[in-house]
Each structure stands twice: as C-alpha cells, then as structure tokens.
N, C-alpha and C. Protein backbone atom coordinates (compact mmCIF):
# COMPACT_ATOMS: atom_id res chain seq x y z
N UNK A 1 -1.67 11.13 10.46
CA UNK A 1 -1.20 9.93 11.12
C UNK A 1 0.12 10.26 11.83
N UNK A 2 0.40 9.60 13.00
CA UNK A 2 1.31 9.93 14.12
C UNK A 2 2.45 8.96 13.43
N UNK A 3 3.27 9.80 14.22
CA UNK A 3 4.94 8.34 13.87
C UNK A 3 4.24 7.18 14.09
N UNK A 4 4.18 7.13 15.72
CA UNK A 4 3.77 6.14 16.88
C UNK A 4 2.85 4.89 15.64
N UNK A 5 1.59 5.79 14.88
CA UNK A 5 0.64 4.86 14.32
C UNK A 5 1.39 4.33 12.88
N UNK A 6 2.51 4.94 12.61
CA UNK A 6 2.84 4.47 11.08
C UNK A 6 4.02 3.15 11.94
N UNK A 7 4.85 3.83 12.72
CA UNK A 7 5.47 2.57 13.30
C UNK A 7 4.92 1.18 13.45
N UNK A 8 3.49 1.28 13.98
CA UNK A 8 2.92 0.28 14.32
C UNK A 8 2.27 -0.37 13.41
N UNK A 9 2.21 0.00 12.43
CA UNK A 9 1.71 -0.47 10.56
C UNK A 9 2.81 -1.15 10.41
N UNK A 10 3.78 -0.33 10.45
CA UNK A 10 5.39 -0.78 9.90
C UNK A 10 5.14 -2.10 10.54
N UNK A 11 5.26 -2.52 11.92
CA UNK A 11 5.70 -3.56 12.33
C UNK A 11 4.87 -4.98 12.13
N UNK A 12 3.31 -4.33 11.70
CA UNK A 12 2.23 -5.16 11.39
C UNK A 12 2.16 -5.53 9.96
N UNK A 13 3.18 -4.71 9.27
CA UNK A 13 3.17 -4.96 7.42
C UNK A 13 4.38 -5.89 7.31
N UNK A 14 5.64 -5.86 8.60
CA UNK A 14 6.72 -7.00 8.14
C UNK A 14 6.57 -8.17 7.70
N UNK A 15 5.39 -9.36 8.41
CA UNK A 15 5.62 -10.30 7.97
C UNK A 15 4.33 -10.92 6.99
N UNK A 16 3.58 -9.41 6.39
CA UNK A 16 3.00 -9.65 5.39
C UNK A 16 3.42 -9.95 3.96
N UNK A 17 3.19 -10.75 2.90
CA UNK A 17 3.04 -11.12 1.98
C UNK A 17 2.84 -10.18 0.74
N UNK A 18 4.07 -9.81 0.18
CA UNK A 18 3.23 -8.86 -1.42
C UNK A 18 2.81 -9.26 -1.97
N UNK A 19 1.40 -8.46 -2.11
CA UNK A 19 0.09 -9.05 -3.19
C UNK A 19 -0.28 -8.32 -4.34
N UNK A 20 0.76 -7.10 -4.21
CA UNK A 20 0.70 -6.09 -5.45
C UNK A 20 1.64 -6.25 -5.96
N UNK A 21 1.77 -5.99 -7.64
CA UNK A 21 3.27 -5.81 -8.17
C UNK A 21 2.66 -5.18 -9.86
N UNK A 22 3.70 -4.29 -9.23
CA UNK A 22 3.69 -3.14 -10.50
C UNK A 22 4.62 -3.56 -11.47
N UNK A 23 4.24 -3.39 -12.94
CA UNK A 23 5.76 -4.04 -14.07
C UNK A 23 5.36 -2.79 -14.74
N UNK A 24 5.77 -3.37 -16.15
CA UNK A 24 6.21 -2.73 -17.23
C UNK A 24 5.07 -1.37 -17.55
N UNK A 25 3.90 -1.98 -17.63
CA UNK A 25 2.47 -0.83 -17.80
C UNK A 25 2.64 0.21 -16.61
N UNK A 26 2.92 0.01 -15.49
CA UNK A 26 2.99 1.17 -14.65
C UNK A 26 1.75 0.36 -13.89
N UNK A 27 1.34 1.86 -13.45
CA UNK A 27 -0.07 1.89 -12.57
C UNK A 27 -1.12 2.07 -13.66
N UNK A 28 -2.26 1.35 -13.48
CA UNK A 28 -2.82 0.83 -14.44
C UNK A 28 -4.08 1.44 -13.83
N UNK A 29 -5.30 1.61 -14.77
CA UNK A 29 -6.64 1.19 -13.98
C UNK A 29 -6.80 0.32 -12.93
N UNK A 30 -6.45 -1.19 -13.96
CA UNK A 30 -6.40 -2.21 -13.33
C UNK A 30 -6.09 -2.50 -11.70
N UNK A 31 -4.47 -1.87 -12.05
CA UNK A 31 -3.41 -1.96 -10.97
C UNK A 31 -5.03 -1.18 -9.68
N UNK A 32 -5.10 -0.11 -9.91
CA UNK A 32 -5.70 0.69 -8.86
C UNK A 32 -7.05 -0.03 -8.49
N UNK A 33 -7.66 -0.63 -9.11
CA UNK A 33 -8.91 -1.30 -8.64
C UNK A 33 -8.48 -2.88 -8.12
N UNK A 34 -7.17 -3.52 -8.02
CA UNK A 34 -6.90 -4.46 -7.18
C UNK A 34 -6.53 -3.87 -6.12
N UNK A 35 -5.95 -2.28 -6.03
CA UNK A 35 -5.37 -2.17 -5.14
C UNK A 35 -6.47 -1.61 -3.77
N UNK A 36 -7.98 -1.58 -5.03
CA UNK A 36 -8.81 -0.86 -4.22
C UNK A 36 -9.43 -1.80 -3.15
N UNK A 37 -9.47 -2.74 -3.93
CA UNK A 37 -10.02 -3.91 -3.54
C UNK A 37 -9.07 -4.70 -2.45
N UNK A 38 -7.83 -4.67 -2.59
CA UNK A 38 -7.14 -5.32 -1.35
C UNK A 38 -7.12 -4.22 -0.56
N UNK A 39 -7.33 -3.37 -0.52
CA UNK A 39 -7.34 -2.39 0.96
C UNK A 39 -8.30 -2.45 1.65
N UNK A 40 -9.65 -2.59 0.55
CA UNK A 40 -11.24 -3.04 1.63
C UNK A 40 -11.09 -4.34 2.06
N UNK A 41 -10.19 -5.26 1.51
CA UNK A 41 -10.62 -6.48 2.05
C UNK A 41 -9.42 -6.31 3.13
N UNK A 42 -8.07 -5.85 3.33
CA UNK A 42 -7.12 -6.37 4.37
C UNK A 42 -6.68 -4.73 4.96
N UNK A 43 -6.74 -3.80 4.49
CA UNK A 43 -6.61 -2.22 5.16
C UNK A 43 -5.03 -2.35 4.95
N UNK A 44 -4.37 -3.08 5.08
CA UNK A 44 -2.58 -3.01 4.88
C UNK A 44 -2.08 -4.13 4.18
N UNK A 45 -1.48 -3.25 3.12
CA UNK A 45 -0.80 -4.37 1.89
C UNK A 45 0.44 -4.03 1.72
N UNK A 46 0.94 -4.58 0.92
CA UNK A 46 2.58 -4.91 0.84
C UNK A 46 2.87 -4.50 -1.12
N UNK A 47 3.79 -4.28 -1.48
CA UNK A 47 3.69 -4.23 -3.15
C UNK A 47 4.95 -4.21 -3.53
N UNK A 48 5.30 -4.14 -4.87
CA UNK A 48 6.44 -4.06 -5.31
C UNK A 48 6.71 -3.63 -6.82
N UNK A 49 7.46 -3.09 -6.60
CA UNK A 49 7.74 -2.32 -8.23
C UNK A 49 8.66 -3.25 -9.11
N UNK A 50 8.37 -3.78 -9.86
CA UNK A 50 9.50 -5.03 -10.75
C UNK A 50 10.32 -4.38 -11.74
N UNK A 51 11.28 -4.76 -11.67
CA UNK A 51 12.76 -4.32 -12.41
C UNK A 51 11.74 -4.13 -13.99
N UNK A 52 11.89 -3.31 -14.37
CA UNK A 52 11.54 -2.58 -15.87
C UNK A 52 10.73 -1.82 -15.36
N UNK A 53 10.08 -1.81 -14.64
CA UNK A 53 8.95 -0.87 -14.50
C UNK A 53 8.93 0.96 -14.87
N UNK A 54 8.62 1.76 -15.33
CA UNK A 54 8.48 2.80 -15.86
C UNK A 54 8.54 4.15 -14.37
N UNK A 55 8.50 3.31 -13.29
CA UNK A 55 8.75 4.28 -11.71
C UNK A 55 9.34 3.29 -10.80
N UNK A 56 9.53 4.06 -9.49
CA UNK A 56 10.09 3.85 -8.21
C UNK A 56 8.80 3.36 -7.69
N UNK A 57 9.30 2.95 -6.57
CA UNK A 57 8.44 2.54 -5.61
C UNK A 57 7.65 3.72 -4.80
N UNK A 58 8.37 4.90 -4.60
CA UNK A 58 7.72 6.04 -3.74
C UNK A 58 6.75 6.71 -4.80
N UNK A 59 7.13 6.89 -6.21
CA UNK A 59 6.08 7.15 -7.05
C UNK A 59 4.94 6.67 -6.87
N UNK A 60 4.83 5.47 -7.23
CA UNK A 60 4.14 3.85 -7.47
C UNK A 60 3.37 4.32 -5.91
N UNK A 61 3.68 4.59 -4.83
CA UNK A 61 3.10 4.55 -3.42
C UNK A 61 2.01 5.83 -3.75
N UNK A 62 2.82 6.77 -4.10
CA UNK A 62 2.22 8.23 -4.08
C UNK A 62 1.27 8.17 -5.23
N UNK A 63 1.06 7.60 -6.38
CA UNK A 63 -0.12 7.58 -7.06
C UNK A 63 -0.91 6.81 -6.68
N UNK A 64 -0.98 5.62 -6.24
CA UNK A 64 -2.38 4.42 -5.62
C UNK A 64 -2.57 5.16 -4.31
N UNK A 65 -1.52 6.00 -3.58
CA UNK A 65 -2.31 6.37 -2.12
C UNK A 65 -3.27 7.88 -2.69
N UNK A 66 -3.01 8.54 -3.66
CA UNK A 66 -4.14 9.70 -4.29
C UNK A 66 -5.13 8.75 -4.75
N UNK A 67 -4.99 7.97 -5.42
CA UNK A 67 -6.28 7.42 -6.30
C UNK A 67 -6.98 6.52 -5.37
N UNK A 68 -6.59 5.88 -4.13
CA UNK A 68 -7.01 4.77 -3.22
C UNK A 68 -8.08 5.57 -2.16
N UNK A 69 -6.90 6.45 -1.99
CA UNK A 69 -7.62 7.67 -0.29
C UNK A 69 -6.54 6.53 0.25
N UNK A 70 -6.00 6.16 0.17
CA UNK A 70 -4.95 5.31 1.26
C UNK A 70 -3.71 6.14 2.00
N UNK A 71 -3.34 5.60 2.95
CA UNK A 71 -2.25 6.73 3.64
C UNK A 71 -0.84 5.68 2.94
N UNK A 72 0.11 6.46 2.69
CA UNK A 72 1.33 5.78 2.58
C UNK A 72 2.57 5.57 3.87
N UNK A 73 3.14 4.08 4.19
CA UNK A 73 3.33 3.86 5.18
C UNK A 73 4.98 3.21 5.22
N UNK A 74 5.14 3.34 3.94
CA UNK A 74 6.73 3.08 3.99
C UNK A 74 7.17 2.61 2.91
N UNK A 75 8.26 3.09 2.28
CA UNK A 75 9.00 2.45 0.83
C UNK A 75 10.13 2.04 1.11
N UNK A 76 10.82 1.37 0.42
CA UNK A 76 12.26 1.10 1.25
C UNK A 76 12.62 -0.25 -0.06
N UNK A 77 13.52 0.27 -1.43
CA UNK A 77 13.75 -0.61 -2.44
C UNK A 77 13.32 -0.14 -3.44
N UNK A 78 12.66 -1.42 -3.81
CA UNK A 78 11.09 -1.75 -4.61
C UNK A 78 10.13 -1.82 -4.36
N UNK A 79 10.12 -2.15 -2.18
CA UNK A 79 8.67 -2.31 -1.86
C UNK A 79 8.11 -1.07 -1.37
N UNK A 80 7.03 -1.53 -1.19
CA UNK A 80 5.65 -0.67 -0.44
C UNK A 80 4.87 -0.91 0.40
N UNK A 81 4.44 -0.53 1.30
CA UNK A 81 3.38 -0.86 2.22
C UNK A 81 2.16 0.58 2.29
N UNK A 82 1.33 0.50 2.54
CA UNK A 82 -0.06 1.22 2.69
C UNK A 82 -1.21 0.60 2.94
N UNK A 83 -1.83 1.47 3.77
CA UNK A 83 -2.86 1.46 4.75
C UNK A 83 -4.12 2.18 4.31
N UNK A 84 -5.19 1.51 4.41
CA UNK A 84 -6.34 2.30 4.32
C UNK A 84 -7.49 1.71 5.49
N UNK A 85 -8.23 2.50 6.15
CA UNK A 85 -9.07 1.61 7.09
C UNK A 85 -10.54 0.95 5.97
N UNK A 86 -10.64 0.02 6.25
CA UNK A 86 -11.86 -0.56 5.52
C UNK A 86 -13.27 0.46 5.68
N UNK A 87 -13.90 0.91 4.91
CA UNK A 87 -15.21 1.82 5.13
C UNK A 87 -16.23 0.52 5.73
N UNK A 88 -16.48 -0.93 5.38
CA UNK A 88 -17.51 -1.73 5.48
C UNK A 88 -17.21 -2.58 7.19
N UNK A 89 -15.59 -3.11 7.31
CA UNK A 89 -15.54 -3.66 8.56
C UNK A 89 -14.11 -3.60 8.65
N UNK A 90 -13.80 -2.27 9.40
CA UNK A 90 -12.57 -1.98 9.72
C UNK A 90 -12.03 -3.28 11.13
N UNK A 91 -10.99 -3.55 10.75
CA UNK A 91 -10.23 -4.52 11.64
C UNK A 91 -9.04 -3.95 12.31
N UNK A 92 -8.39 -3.16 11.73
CA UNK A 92 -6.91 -2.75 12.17
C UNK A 92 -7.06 -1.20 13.20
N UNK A 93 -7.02 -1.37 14.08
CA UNK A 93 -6.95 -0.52 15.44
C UNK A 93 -6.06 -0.26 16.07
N UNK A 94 -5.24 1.47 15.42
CA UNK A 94 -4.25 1.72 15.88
C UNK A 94 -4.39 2.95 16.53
N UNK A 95 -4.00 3.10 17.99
CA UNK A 95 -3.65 4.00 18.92
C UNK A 95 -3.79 5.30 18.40
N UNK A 96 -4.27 6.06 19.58
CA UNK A 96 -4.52 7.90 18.19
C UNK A 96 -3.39 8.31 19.28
C-alpha cells in the first residue's frame, strides 16, 4: 500500500466511529472474530485500547492486522484504524 492510499484511509477513518475496544483480556478470540467480522462488513474500522489493557495500541494493531489479513493504517494514542477490502462486496476504492 502507497502513502497516497493510506493517506486516503486516514482521511476516510476521521470521522468514523470506534467500534472496537480492547480492555483488560487483551486480544481475544473473541476480540479477532468481531474484528473479522467488522472488516467484511465496513473494510475500515476505528478501535481503541482502554486504560488497563495488557498492550499499546500499535501492538493491539499489529496482532488483529496478522490474524485479520488486514493492512494497518494508523495508531496515534490508544486508537487504531485498519483496513481490509471486503472478499464478498468490496466498497472502498482507493487509487493504485
């Protein structure tokens, strides 16, 4: 993935909504099969690592983007953003 295409995630993940949030358990099964599941349904999500949590946020990015196939697209805090294109009905069409 190009700057150009992570920029343009970046600017399409600002005024999204975090729908992930990592606590105390870490990354979970669980955690990874919501996360699998919001990437087929929206390709770019938002997340956040909550004060106790057992990692960082770039951790937290770098294990759901191995276990997802997702690309990682920016940390910055607690949050997260990442991208995966939907395999069933990709929507998000970014510039090669």
């Amino acid at each position: 993935m190009t700057g150009k295409q992570r920029a343009a995630l970046r600017k399409m993940a600002n005024p999204l909504e975090t729908i992930i949030y990592i606590g105390k358990d870490g990354v979970t099964d669980h955690v990874i099969k919501e996360v699998y599941d919001a990437l087929e349904a929206r390709e770019l999500i938002k997340g956040c690592v909550q004060q106790g949590a057992p990692l960082d946020a770039k951790s937290a990015l770098t294990i759901l983007c191995e276990k997802t196939g997702a690309e990682p697209i920016q940390f910055i805090g607690r949050r997260f953003v990442m991208y995966r294109p939907s395999r069933e009905n990709p929507r998000i069409v970014i510039d090669q």
